[in-house]
N, C-alpha and C. Protein backbone atom coordinates (compact mmCIF):
# COMPACT_ATOMS: atom_id res chain seq x y z
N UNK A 1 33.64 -43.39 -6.81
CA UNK A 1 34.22 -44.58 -7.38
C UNK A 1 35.27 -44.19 -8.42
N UNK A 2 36.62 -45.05 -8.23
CA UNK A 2 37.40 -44.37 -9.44
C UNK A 2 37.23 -45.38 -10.49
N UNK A 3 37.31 -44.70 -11.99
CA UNK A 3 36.58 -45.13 -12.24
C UNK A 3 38.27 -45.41 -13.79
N UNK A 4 38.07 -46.51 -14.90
CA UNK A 4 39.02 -47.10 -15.56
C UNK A 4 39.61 -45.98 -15.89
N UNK A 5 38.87 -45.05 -16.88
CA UNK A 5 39.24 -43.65 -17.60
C UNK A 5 40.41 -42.55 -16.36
N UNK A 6 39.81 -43.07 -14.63
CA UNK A 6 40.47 -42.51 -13.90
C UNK A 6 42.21 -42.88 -13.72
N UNK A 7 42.44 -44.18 -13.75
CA UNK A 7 43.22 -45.06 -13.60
C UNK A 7 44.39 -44.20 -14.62
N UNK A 8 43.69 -44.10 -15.72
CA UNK A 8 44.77 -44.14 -17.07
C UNK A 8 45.65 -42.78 -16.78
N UNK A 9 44.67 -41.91 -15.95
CA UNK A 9 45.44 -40.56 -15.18
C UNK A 9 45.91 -40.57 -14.49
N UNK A 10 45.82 -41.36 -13.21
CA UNK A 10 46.56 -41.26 -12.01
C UNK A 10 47.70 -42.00 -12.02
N UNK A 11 47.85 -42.56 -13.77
CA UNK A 11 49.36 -43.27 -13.91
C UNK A 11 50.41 -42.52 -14.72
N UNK A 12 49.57 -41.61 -15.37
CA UNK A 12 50.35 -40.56 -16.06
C UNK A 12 50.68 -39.42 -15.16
N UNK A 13 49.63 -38.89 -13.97
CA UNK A 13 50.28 -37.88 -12.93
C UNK A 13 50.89 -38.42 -12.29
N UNK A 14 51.41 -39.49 -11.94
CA UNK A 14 52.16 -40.16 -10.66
C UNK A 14 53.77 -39.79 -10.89
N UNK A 15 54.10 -39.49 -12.67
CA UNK A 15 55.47 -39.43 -12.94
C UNK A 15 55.85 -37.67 -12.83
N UNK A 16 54.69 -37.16 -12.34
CA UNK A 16 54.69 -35.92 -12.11
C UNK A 16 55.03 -35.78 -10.37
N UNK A 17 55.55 -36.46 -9.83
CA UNK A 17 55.90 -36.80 -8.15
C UNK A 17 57.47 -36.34 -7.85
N UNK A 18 58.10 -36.59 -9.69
CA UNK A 18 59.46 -36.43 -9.45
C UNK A 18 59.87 -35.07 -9.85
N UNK A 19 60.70 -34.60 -8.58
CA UNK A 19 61.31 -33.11 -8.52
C UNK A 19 62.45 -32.78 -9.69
N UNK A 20 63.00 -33.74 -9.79
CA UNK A 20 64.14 -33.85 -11.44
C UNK A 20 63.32 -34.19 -12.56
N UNK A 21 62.23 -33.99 -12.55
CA UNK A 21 61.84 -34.05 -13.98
C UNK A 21 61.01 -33.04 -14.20
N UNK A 22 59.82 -32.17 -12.96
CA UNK A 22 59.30 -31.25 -12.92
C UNK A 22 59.58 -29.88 -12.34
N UNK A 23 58.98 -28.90 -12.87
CA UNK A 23 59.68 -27.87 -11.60
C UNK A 23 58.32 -27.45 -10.64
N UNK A 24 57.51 -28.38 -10.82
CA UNK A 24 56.19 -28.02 -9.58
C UNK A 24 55.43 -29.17 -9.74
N UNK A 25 56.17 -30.16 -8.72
CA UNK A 25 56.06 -31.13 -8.08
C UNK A 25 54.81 -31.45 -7.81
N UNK A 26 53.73 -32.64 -8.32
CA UNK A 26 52.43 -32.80 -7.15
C UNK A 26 53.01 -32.78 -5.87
N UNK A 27 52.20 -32.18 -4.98
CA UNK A 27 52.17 -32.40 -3.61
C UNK A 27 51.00 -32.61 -3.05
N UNK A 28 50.81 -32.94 -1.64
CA UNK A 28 49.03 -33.24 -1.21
C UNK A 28 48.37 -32.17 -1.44
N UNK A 29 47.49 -32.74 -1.16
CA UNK A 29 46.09 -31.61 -1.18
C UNK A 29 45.86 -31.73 -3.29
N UNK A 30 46.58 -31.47 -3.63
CA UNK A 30 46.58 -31.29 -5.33
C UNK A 30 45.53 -32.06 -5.76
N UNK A 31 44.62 -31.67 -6.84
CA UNK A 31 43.48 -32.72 -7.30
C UNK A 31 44.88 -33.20 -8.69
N UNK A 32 44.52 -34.52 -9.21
CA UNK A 32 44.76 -34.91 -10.56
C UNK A 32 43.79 -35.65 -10.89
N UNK A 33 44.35 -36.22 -12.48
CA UNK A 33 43.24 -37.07 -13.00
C UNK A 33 42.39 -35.81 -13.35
N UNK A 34 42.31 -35.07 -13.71
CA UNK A 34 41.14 -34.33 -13.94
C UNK A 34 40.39 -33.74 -12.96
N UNK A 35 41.03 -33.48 -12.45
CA UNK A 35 40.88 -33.18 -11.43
C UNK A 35 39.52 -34.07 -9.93
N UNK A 36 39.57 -35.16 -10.29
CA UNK A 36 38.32 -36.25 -10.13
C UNK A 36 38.93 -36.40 -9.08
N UNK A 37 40.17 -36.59 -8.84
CA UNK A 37 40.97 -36.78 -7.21
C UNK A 37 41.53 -36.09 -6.66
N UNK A 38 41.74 -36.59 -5.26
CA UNK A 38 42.70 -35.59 -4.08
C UNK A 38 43.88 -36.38 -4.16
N UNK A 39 45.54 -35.98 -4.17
CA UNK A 39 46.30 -36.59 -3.22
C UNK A 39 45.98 -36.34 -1.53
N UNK A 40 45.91 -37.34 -1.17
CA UNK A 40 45.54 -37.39 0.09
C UNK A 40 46.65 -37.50 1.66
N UNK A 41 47.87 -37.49 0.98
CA UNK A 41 48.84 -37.77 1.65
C UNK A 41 49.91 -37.61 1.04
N UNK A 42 51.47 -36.75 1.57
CA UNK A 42 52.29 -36.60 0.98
C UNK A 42 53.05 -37.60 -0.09
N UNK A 43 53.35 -36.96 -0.97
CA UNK A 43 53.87 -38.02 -2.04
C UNK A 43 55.10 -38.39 -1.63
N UNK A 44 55.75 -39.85 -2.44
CA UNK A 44 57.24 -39.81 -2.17
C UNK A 44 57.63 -39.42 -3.15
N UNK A 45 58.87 -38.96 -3.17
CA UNK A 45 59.92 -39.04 -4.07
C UNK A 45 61.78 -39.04 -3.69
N UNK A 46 61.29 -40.25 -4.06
CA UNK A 46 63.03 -40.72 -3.09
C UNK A 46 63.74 -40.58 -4.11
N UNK A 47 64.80 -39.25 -3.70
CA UNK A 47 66.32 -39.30 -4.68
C UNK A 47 67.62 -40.46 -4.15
N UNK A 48 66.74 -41.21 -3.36
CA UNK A 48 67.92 -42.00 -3.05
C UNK A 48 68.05 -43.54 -3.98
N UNK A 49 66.67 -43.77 -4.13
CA UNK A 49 66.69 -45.00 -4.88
C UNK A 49 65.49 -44.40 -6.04
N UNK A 50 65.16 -43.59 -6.66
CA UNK A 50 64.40 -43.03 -7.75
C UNK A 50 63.02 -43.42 -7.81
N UNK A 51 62.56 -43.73 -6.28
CA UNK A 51 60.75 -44.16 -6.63
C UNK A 51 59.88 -42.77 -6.47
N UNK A 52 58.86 -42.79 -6.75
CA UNK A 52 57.68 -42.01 -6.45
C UNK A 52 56.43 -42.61 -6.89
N UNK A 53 55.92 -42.20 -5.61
CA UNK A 53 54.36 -42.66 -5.22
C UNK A 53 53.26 -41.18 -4.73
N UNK A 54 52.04 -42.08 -5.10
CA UNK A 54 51.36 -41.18 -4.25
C UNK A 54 50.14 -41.29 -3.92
N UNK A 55 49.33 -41.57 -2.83
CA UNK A 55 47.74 -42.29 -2.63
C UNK A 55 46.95 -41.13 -3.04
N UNK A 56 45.93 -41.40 -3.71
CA UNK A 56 44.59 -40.52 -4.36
C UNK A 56 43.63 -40.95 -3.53
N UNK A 57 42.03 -39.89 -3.91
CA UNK A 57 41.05 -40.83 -3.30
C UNK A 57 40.04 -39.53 -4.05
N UNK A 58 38.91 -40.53 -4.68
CA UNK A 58 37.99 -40.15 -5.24
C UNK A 58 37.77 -38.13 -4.54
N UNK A 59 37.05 -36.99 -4.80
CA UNK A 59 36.51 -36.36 -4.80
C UNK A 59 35.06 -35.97 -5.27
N UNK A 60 34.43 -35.39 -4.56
CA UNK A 60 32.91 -35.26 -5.49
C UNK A 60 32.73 -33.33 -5.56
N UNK A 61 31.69 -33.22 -6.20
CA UNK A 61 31.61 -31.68 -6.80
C UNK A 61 31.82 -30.83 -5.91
N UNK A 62 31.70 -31.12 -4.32
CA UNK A 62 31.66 -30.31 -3.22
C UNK A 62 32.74 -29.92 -2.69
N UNK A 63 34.05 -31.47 -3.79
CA UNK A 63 35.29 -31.17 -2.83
C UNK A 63 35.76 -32.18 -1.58
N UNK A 64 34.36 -33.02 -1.17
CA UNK A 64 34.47 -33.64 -0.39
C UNK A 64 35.22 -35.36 -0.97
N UNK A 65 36.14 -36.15 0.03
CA UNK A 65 37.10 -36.74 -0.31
C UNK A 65 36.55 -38.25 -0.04
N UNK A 66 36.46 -39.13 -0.93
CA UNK A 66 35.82 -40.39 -0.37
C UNK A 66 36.92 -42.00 0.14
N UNK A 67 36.94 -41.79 1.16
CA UNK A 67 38.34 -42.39 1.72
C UNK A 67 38.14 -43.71 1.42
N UNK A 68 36.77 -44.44 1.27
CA UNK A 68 36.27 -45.60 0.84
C UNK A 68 37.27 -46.39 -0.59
N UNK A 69 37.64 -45.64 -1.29
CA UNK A 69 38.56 -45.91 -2.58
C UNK A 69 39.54 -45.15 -2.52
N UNK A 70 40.41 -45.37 -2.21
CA UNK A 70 42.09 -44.95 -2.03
C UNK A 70 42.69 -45.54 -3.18
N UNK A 71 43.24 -45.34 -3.73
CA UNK A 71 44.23 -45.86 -4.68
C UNK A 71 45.60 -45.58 -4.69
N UNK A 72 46.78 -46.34 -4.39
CA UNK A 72 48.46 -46.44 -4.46
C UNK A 72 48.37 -46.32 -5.62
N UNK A 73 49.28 -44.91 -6.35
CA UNK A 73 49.83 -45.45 -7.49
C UNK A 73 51.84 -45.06 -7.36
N UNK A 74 52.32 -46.19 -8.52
CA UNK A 74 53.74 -46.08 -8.02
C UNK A 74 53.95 -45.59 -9.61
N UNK A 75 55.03 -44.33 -9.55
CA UNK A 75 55.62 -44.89 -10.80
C UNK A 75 56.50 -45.73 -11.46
N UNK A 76 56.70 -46.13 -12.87
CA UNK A 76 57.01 -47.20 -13.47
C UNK A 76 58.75 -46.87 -13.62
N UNK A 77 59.69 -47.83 -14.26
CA UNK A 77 61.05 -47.06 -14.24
C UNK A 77 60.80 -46.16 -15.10
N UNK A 78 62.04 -45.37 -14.82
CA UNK A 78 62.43 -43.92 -16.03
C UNK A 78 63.70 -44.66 -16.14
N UNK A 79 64.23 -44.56 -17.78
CA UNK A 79 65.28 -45.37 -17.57
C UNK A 79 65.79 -44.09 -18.26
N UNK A 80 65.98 -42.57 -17.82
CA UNK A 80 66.47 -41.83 -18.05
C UNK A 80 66.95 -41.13 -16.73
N UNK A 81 66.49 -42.28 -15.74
CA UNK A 81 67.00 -41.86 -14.44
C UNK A 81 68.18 -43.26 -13.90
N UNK A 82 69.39 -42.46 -13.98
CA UNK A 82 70.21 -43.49 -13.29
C UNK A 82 69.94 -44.50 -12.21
N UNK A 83 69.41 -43.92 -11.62
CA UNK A 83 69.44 -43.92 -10.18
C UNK A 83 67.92 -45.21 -10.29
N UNK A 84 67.18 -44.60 -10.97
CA UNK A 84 65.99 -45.80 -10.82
C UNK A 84 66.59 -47.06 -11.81
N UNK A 85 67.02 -46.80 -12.40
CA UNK A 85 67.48 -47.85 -13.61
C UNK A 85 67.99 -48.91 -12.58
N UNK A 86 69.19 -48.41 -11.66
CA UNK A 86 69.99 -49.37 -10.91
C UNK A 86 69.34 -50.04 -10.02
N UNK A 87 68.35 -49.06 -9.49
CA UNK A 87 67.66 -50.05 -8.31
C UNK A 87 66.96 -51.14 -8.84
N UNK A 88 66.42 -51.02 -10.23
CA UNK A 88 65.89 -52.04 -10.57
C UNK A 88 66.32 -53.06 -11.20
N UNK A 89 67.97 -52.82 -11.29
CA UNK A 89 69.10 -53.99 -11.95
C UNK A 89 69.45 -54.58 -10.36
N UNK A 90 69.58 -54.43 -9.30
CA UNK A 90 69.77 -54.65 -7.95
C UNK A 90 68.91 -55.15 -7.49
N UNK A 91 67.47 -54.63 -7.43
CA UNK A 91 66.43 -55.11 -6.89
C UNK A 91 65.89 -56.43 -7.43
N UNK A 92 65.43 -56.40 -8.83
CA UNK A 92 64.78 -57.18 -9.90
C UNK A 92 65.81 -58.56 -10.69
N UNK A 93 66.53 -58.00 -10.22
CA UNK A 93 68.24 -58.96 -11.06
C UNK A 93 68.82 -59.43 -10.35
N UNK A 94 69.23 -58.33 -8.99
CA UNK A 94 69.60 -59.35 -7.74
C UNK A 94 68.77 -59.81 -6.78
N UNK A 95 67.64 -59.11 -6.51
CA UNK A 95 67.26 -59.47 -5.58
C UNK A 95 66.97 -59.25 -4.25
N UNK A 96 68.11 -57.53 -4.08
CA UNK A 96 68.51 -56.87 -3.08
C UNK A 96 67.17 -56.06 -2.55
N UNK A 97 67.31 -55.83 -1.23
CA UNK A 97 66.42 -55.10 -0.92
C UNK A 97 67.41 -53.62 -0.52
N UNK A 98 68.30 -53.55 -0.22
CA UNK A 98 69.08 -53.37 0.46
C UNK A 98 70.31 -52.55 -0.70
N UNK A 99 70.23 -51.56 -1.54
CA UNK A 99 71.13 -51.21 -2.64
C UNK A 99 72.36 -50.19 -2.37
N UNK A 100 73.31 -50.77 -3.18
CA UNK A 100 74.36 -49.62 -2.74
C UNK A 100 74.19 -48.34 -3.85
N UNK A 101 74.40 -47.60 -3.87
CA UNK A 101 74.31 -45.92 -4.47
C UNK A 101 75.43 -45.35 -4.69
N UNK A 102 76.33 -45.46 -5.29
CA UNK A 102 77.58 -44.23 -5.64
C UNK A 102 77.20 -42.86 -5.44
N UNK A 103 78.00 -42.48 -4.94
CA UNK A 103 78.29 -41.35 -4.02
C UNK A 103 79.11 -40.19 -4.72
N UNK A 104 79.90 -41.21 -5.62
CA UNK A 104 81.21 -40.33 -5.84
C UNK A 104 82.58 -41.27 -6.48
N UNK A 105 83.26 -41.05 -6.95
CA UNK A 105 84.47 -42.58 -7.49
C UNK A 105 84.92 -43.57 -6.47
N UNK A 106 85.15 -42.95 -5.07
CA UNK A 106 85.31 -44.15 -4.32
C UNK A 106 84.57 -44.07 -3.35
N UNK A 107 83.43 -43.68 -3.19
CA UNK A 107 82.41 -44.10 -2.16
C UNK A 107 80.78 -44.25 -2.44
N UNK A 108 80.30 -45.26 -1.59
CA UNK A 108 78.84 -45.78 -1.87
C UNK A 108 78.31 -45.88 -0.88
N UNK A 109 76.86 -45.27 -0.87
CA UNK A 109 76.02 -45.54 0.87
C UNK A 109 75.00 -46.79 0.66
N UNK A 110 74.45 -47.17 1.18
CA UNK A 110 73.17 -48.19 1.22
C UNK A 110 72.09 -47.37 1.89
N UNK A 111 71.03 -47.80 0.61
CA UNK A 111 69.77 -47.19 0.87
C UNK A 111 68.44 -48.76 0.28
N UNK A 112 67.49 -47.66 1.02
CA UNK A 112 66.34 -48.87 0.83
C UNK A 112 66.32 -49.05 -0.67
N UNK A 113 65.51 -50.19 -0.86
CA UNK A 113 65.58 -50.92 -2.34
C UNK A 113 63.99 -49.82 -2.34
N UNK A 114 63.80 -50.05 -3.82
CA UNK A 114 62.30 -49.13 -4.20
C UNK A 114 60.43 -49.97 -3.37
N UNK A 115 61.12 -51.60 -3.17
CA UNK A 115 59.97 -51.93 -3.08
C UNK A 115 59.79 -51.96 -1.61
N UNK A 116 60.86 -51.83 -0.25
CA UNK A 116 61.53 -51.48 0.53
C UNK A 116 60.14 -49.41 1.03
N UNK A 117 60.63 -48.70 0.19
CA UNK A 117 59.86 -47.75 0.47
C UNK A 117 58.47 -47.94 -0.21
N UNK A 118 58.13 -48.55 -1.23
CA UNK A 118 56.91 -48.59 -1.31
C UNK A 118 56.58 -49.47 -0.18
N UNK A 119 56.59 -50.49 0.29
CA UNK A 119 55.58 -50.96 1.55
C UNK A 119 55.78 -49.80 2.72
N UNK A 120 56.84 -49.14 2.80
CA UNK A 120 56.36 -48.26 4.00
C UNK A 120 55.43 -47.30 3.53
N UNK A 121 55.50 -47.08 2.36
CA UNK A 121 54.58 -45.85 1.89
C UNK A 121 52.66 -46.24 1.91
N UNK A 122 52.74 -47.84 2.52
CA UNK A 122 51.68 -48.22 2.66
C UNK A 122 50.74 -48.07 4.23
N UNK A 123 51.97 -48.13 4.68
CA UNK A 123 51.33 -48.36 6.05
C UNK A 123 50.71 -46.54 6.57
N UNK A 124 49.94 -47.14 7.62
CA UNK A 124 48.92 -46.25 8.15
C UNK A 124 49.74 -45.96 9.26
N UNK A 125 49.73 -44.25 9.78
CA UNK A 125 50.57 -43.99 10.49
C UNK A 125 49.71 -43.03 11.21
């Protein structure tokens, strides 16, 4: 069972997902939280629109993984990240799912909005 005390960790490791802010990235398999959890599935970390996620799931002393309590956690903005800042002036302000990205002075691509990859980061594959 995860448990509140767990929560308060798996929201502080979740900002540990991003490769520009760490130089050793969670990846699966990794316990956090105290090691009380597994990532259970590759994390995101989209440099295209600045999200990162990553599903946990309880562990017990043996190691063994209890799929019964999964937990999504997303991280929150970094507003020291351009890139997330905008998606969430686009997303949250406009409305967009759908954001454009500067590239460069005169060019911009379109990429998914953040909430856009979090529902795919939900589904079962």
């Amino acid at each position: 069972m995860v448990t509140e005390e767990d929560y308060r960790y798996i929201v502080d490791d979740v900002y540990d997902v991003d490769s520009g802010k760490v130089s050793n990235p969670i990846q699966e398999g990794r316990l956090v939280a105290n090691d009380r959890l597994k990532v259970i599935s590759k994390p995101i970390d989209n440099t295209s629109n600045g999200m990162q996620a990553m599903a946990v799931a309880p562990v017990d002393k043996n190691g063994n993984v209890d799929y019964s309590h999964v937990v999504i956690a997303y991280a929150g903005t970094n507003s020291s990240d351009i890139k997330d800042f905008g998606t969430d002036v686009q997303s949250l302000w406009l409305g967009r799912d759908k954001l454009q990205s500067r590239s460069g002075l005169n060019s911009a691509k379109v990429v998914d909005s953040q909430f856009v990859t979090a529902l795919d980061y939900t589904k079962v594959k």
